[in-house]
Protein backbone atom coordinates (compact mmCIF):
# COMPACT_ATOMS: atom_id res chain seq x y z
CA UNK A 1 -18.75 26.99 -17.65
CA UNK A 2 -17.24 27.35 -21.08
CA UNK A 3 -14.66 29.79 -20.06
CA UNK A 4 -13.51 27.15 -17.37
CA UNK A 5 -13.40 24.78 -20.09
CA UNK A 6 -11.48 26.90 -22.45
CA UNK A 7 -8.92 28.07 -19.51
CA UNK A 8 -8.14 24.05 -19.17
CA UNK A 9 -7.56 23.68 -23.41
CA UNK A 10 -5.59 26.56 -23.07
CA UNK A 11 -2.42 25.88 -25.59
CA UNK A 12 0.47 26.44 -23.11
CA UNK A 13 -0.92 23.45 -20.66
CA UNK A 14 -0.95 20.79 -23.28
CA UNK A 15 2.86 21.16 -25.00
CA UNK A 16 4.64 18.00 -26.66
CA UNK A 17 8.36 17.23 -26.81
CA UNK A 18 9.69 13.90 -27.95
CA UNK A 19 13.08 12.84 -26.33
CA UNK A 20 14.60 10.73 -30.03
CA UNK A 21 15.35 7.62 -30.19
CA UNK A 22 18.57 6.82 -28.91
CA UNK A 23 20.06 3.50 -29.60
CA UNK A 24 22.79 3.74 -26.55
CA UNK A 25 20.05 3.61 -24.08
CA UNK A 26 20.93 0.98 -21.44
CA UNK A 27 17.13 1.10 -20.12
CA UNK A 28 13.44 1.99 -20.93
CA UNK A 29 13.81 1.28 -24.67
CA UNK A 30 15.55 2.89 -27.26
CA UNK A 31 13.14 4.88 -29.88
CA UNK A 32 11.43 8.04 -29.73
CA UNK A 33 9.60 9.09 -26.47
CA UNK A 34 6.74 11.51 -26.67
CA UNK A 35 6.00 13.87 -23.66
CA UNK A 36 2.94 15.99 -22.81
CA UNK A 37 3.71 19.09 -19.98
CA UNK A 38 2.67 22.50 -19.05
CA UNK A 39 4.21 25.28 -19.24
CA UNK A 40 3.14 28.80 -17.76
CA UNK A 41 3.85 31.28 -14.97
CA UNK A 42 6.18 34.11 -15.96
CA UNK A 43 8.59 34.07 -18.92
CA UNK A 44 11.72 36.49 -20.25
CA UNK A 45 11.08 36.33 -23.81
CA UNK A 46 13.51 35.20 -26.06
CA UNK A 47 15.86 34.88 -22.51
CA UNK A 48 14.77 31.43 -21.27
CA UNK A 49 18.16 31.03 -19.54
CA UNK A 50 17.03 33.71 -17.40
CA UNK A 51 13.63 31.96 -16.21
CA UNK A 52 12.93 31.51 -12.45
CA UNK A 53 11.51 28.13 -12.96
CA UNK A 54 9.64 25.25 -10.60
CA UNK A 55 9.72 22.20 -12.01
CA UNK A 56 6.46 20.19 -10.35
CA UNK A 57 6.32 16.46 -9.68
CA UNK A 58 2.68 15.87 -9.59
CA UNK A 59 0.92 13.15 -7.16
CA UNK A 60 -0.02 10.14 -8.40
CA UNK A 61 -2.72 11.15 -10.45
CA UNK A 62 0.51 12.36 -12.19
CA UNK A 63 -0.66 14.71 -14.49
CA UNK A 64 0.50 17.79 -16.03
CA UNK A 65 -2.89 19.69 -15.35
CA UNK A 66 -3.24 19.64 -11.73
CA UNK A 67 -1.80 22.63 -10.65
CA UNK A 68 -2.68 24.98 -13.77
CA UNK A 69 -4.75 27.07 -11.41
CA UNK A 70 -1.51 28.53 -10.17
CA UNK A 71 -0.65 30.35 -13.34
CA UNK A 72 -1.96 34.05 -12.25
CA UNK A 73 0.19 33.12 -8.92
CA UNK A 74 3.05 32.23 -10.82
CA UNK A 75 2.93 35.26 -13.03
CA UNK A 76 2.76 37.78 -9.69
CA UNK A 77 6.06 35.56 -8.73
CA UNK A 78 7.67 35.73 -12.00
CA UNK A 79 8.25 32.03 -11.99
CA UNK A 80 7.71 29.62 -14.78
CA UNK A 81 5.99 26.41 -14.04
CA UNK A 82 7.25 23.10 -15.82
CA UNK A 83 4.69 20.18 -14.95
CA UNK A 84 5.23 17.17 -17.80
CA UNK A 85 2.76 13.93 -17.68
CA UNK A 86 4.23 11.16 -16.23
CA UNK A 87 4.47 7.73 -18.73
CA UNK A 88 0.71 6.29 -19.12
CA UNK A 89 -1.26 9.84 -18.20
CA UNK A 90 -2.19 12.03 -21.53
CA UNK A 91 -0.36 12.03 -24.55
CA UNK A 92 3.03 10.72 -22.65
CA UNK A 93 4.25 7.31 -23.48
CA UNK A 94 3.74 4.47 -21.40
CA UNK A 95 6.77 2.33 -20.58
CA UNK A 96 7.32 -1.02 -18.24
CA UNK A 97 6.70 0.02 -14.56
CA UNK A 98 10.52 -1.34 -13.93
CA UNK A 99 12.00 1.16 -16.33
CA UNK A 100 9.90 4.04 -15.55
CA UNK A 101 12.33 5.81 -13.33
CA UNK A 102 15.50 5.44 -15.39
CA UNK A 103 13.51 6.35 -18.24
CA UNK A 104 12.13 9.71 -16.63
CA UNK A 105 15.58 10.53 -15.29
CA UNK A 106 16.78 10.78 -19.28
CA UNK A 107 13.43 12.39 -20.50
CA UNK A 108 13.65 15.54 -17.73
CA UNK A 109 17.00 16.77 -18.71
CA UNK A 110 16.21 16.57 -22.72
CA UNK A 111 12.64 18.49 -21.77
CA UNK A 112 14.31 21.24 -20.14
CA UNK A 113 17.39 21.53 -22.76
CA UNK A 114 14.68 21.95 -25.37
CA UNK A 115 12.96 24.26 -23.55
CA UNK A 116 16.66 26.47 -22.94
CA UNK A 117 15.95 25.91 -19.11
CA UNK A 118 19.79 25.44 -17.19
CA UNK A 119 18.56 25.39 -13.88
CA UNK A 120 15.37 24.75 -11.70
CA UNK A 121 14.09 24.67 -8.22
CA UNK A 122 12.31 21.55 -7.25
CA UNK A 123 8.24 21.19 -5.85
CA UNK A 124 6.53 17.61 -5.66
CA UNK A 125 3.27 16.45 -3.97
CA UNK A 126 2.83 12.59 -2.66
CA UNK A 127 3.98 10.22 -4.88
CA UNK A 128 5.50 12.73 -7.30
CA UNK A 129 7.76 12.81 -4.26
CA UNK A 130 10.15 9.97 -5.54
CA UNK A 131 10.39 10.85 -8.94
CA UNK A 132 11.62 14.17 -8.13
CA UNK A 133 14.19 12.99 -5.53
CA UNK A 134 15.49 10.45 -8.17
CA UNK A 135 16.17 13.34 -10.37
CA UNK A 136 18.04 14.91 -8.11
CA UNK A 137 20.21 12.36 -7.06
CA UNK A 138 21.05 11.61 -10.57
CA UNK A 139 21.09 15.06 -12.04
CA UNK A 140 22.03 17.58 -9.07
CA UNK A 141 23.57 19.92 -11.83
CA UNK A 142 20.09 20.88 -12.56
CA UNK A 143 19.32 22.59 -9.66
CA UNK A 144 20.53 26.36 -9.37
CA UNK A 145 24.00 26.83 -7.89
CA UNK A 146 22.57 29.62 -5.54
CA UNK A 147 19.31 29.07 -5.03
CA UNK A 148 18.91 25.56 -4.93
CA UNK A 149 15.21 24.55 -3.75
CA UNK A 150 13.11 21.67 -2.91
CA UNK A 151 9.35 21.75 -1.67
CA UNK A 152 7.36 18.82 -0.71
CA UNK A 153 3.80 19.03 0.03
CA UNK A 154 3.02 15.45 1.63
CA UNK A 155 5.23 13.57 0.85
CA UNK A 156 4.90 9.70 0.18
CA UNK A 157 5.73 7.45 3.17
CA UNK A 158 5.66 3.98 2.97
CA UNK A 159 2.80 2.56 5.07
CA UNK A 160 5.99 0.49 7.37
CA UNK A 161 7.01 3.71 8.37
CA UNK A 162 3.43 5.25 9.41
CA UNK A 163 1.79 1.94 10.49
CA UNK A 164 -1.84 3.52 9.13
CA UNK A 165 -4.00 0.86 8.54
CA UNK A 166 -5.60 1.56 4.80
CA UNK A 167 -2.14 1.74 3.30
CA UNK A 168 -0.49 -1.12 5.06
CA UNK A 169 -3.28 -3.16 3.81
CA UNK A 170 -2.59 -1.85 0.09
CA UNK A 171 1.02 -2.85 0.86
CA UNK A 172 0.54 -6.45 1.80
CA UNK A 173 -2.10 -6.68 -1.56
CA UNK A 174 -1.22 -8.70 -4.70
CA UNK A 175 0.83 -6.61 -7.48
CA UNK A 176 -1.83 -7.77 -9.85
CA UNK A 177 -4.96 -6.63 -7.60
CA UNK A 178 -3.11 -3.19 -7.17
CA UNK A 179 -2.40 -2.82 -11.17
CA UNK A 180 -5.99 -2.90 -11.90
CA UNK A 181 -6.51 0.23 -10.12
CA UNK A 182 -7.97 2.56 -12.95
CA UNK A 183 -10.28 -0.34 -13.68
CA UNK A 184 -11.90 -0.51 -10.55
CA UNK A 185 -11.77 3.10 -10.91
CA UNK A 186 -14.56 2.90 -13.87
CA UNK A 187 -16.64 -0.25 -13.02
CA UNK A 188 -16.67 0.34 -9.74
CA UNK A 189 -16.73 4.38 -8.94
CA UNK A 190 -19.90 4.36 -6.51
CA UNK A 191 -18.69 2.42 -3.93
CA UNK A 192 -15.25 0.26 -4.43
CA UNK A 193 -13.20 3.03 -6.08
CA UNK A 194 -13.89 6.23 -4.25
CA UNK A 195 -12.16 3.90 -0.84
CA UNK A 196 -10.02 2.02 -2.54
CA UNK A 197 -8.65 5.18 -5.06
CA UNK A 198 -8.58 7.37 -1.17
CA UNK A 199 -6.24 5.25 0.25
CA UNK A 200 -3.86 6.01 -3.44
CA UNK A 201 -4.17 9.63 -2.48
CA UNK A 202 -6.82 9.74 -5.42
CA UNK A 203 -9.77 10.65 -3.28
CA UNK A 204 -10.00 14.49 -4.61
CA UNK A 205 -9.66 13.68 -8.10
CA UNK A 206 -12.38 11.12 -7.90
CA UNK A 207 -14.70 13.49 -5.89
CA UNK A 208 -14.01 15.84 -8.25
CA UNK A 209 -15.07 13.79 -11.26
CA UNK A 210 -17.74 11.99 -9.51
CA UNK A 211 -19.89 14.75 -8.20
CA UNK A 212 -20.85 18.12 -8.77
CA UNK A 213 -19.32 20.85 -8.39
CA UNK A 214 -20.78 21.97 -5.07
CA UNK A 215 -21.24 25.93 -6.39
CA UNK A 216 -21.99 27.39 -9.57
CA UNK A 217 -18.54 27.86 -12.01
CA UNK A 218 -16.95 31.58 -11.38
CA UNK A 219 -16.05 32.95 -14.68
CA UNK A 220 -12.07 34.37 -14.84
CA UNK A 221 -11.83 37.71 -13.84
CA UNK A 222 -8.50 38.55 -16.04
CA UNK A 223 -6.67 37.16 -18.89
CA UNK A 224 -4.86 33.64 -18.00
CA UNK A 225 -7.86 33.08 -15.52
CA UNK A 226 -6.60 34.23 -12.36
CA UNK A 227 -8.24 36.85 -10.00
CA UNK A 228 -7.45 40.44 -9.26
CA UNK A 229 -7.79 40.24 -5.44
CA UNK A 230 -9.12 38.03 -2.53
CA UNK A 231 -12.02 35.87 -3.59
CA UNK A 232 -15.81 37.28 -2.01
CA UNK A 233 -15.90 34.34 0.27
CA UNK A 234 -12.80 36.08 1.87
CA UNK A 235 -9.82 33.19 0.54
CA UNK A 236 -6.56 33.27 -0.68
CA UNK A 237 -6.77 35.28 -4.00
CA UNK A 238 -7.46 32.62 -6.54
CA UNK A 239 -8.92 29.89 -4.49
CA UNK A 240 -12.44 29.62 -5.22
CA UNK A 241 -11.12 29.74 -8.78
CA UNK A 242 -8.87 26.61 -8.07
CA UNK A 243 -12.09 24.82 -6.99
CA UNK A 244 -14.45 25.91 -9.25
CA UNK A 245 -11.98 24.49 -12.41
CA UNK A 246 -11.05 20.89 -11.17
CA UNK A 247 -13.62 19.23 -12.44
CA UNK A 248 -12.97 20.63 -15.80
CA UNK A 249 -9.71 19.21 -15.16
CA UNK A 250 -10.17 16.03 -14.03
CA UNK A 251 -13.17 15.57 -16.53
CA UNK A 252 -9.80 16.63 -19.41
CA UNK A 253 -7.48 13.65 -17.60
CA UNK A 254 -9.90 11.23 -17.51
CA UNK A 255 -10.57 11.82 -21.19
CA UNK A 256 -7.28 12.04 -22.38
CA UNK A 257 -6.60 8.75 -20.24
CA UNK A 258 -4.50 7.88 -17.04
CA UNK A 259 -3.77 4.01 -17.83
CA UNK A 260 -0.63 4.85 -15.53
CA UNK A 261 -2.07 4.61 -12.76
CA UNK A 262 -2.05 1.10 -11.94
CA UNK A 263 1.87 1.15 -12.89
CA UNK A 264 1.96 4.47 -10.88
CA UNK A 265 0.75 2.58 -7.79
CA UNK A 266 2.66 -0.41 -8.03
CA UNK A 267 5.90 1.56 -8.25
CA UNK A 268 4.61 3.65 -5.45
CA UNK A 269 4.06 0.84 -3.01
CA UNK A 270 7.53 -0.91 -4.43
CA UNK A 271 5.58 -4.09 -5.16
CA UNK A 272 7.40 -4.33 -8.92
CA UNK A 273 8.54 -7.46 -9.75
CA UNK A 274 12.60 -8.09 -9.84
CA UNK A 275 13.14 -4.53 -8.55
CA UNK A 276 13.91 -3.91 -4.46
CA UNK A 277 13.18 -0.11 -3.88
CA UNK A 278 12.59 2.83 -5.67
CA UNK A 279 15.38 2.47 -8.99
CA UNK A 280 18.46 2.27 -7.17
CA UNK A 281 17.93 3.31 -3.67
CA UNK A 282 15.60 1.61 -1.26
CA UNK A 283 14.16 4.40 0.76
CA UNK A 284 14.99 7.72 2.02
CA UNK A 285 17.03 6.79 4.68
CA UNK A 286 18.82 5.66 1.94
CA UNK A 287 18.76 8.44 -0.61
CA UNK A 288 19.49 11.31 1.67
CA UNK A 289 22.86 10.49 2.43
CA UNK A 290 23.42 9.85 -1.74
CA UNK A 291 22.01 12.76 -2.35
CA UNK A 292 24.21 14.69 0.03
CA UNK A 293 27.17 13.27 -1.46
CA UNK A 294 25.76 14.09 -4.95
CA UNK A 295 25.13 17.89 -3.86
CA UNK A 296 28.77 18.25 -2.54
CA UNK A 297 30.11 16.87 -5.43
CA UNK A 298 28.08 19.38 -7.62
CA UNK A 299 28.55 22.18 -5.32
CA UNK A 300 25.41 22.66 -4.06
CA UNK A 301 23.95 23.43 -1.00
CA UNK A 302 20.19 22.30 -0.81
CA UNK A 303 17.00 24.13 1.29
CA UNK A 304 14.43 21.85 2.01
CA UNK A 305 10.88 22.98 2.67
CA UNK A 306 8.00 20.19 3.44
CA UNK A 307 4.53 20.95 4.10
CA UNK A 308 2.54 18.22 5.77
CA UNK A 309 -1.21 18.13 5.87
CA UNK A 310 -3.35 18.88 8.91
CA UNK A 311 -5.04 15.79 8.28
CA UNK A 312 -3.46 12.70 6.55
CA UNK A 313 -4.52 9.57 6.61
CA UNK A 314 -2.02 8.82 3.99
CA UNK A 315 1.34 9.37 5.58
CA UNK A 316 0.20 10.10 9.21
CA UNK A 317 -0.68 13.97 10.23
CA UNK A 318 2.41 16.04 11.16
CA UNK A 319 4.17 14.62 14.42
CA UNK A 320 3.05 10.89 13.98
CA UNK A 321 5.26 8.15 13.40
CA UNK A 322 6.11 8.37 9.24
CA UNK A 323 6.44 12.23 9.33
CA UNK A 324 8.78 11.79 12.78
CA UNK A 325 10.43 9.29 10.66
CA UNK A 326 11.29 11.42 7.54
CA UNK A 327 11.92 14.24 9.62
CA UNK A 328 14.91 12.18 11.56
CA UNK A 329 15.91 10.76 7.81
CA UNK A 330 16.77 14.36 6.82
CA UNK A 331 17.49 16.05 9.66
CA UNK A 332 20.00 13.84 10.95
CA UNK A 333 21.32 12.33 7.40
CA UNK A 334 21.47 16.03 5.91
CA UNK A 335 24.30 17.16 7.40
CA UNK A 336 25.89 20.55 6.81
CA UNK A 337 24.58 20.10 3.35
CA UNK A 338 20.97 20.29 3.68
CA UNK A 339 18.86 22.85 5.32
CA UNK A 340 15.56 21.00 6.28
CA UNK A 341 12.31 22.64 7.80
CA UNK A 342 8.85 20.76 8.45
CA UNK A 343 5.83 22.56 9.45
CA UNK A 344 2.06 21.75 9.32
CA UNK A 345 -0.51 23.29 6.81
CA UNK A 346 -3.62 24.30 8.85
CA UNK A 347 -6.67 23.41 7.59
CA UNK A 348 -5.32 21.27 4.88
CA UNK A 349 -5.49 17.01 3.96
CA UNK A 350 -3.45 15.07 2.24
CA UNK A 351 -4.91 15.82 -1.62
CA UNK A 352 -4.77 19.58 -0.92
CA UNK A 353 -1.63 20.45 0.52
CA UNK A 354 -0.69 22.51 -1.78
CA UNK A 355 -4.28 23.95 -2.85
CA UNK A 356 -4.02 28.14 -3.40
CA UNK A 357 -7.10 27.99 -0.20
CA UNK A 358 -3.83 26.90 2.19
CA UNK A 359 -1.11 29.08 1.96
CA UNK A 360 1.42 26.64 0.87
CA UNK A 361 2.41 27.18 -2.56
CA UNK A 362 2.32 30.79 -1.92
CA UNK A 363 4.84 30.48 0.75
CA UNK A 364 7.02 28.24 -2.21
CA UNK A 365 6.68 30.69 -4.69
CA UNK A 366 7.39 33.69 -2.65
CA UNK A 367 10.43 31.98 -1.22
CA UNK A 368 11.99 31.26 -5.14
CA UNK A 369 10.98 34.58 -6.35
CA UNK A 370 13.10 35.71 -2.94
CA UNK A 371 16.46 33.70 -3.83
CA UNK A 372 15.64 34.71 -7.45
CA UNK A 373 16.04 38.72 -6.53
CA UNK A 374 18.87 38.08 -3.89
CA UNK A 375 21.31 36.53 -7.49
């Protein structure tokens, strides 16, 4: 148990940068901005410019901690993982839900300057789906000229799209009932939370910190905590791993603090007051065609991978009506600009698309670590 404590206070997962003040800033304020992320995979020392890097957009328990399990997997790949918390989860700022996006959009660029990192391909998970396309439709420079990348595992539909019951009822709910999310999350967590935090996409994290772990902890078998070959129960290399540390993670957000969250849903469910969409688009149907403009303009041409759970009862599972609908959105919006592919993740829900017990992420990291060798 205490080396899967010590593999989550690991020094490279819990990195600060602080964007300075800047007194031009049109939006989100205009002092300093501190920022906690992750950082590990595979470097080239002293060549950062040289890094095959992901940059993750986690789901809305939008923390930088959530995928650290994939470190030994990123290392095999030689591909450096960025994951930053979003504003109100550990040691990152908070900021005015209406701001949030702008604000991020200026904070991601300055992170990866800092960190000597030109170019990145692009992974996101449920929510973290929106702040990553808002990136790119603001930024395209920062993806890679040839092997420009974007992976979605899940990704956030609005419930008028999927017509599922649990989040259309979350959509019709008071802004102020829906901000007090991490509150019911604490006074409530035997009964009221685990439903109401399930139907935010939440439900893992809350199992995870609300019962035991269901075996005994596995202790790392090699430096960086990854394993040397399939796990004994016959899964992905790394998997039982991946389960046996989330609760040390979850117990480490929790205690650092994830007063975000209530922000986090209310931008998520576009129920912020005196703002229409999603910063300055609406909804995809909307973005896609930006963001193909955006791409020509920078020269890029984009490959689009998302993975869609078995089992949703977020979005819909894989052929209902809100993945049909974001299928058609880029499919028929992409043009000759964007190369879009959907499939289905056997086995796997919502929270755990992109869980090492799936395939997913594999497939993601072998692909980048493909267009990485073919430059």
């Amino acid at each position: 148990m205490t080396a899967l404590v010590d593999y989550v206070n690991d020094p490279r997962f819990s990195q600060t940068f602080e964007l300075p003040a800047n007194p031009h800033a049109a939006r989100g304020g205009t002092g300093p901005f501190k920022v906690t992320y992750a950082d590990f995979g595979y470097h080239h020392e002293g060549h950062p410019e040289e890094d095959n890097v992901i940059l993750f957009f986690s789901p809305l328990m939008a923390s930088r901690l959530v995928q650290i399990a994939k470190d030994e997997l990123a290392k095999k790949h030689k591909i450096r993982v960025i994951v930053a918390d979003r504003p109100g989860f550990g040691g990152t700022d908070d900021i005015e839900t209406k701001d949030k996006l702008s604000r991020w959009s200026e904070v991601i660029p300055s992170l990866l300057a800092h960190l000597g990192i030109q170019h990145v391909s692009v992974a996101c998970h449920s929510g973290g789906t929106i702040w990553a396309l808002d990136l790119l439709l603001h930024h395209p420079h920062l993806l890679h000229p040839t092997r420009t990348y974007l992976a979605m595992g899940a990704p956030w539909i609005l419930p008028s799209h999927s017509s599922l019951f649990v989040p259309s009822l979350l959509k019709v709910l008071p802004a102020g009932l829906i901000g007090h999310t991490d509150k019911f999350a604490r006074l409530f967590n035997n009964h009221i939370a685990p439903a109401f935090a399930s139907s935010l996409g939440l439900s893992q994290a809350l199992g995870a910190k609300l019962s035991p772990a269901s075996a005994p902890a596995t202790v790392p078998r090699s430096e960086g905590g990854g394993q040397g070959g399939d796990d004994d129960n016959g899964a992905p290399e790394g998997a039982q791993f991946e389960d046996d540390v989330f609760p040390k993670i979850i117990e480490r957000i929790y205690a650092e603090g994830m007063s975000g969250i209530s922000s986090e849903a209310v931008l998520l469910l576009q129920k912020v007051e005196g703002m229409a969409g999603w910063g300055d688009w609406a909804d995809y149907d909307e973005l896609v065609p930006r963001l193909v403009g955006a791409l020509g303009a920078a020269g890029r041409r984009l490959r689009v991978d998302v993975f869609y759970g078995e089992r949703d009862v977020m979005i819909g599972d894989a052929g209902s009506k809100g993945p049909a609908w974001l299928d058609r959105c880029w499919g028929e919006l992409g043009g000759n600009v964007v190369d879009y592919r959907s499939r289905v993740v056997e086995g796997a829900d919502h929270d755990g698309v992109w869980n090492l017990r799936w395939g997913a992420v594999q497939e993601v990291f072998g692909r980048v670590a493909s267009l990485g060798e073919a430059t």
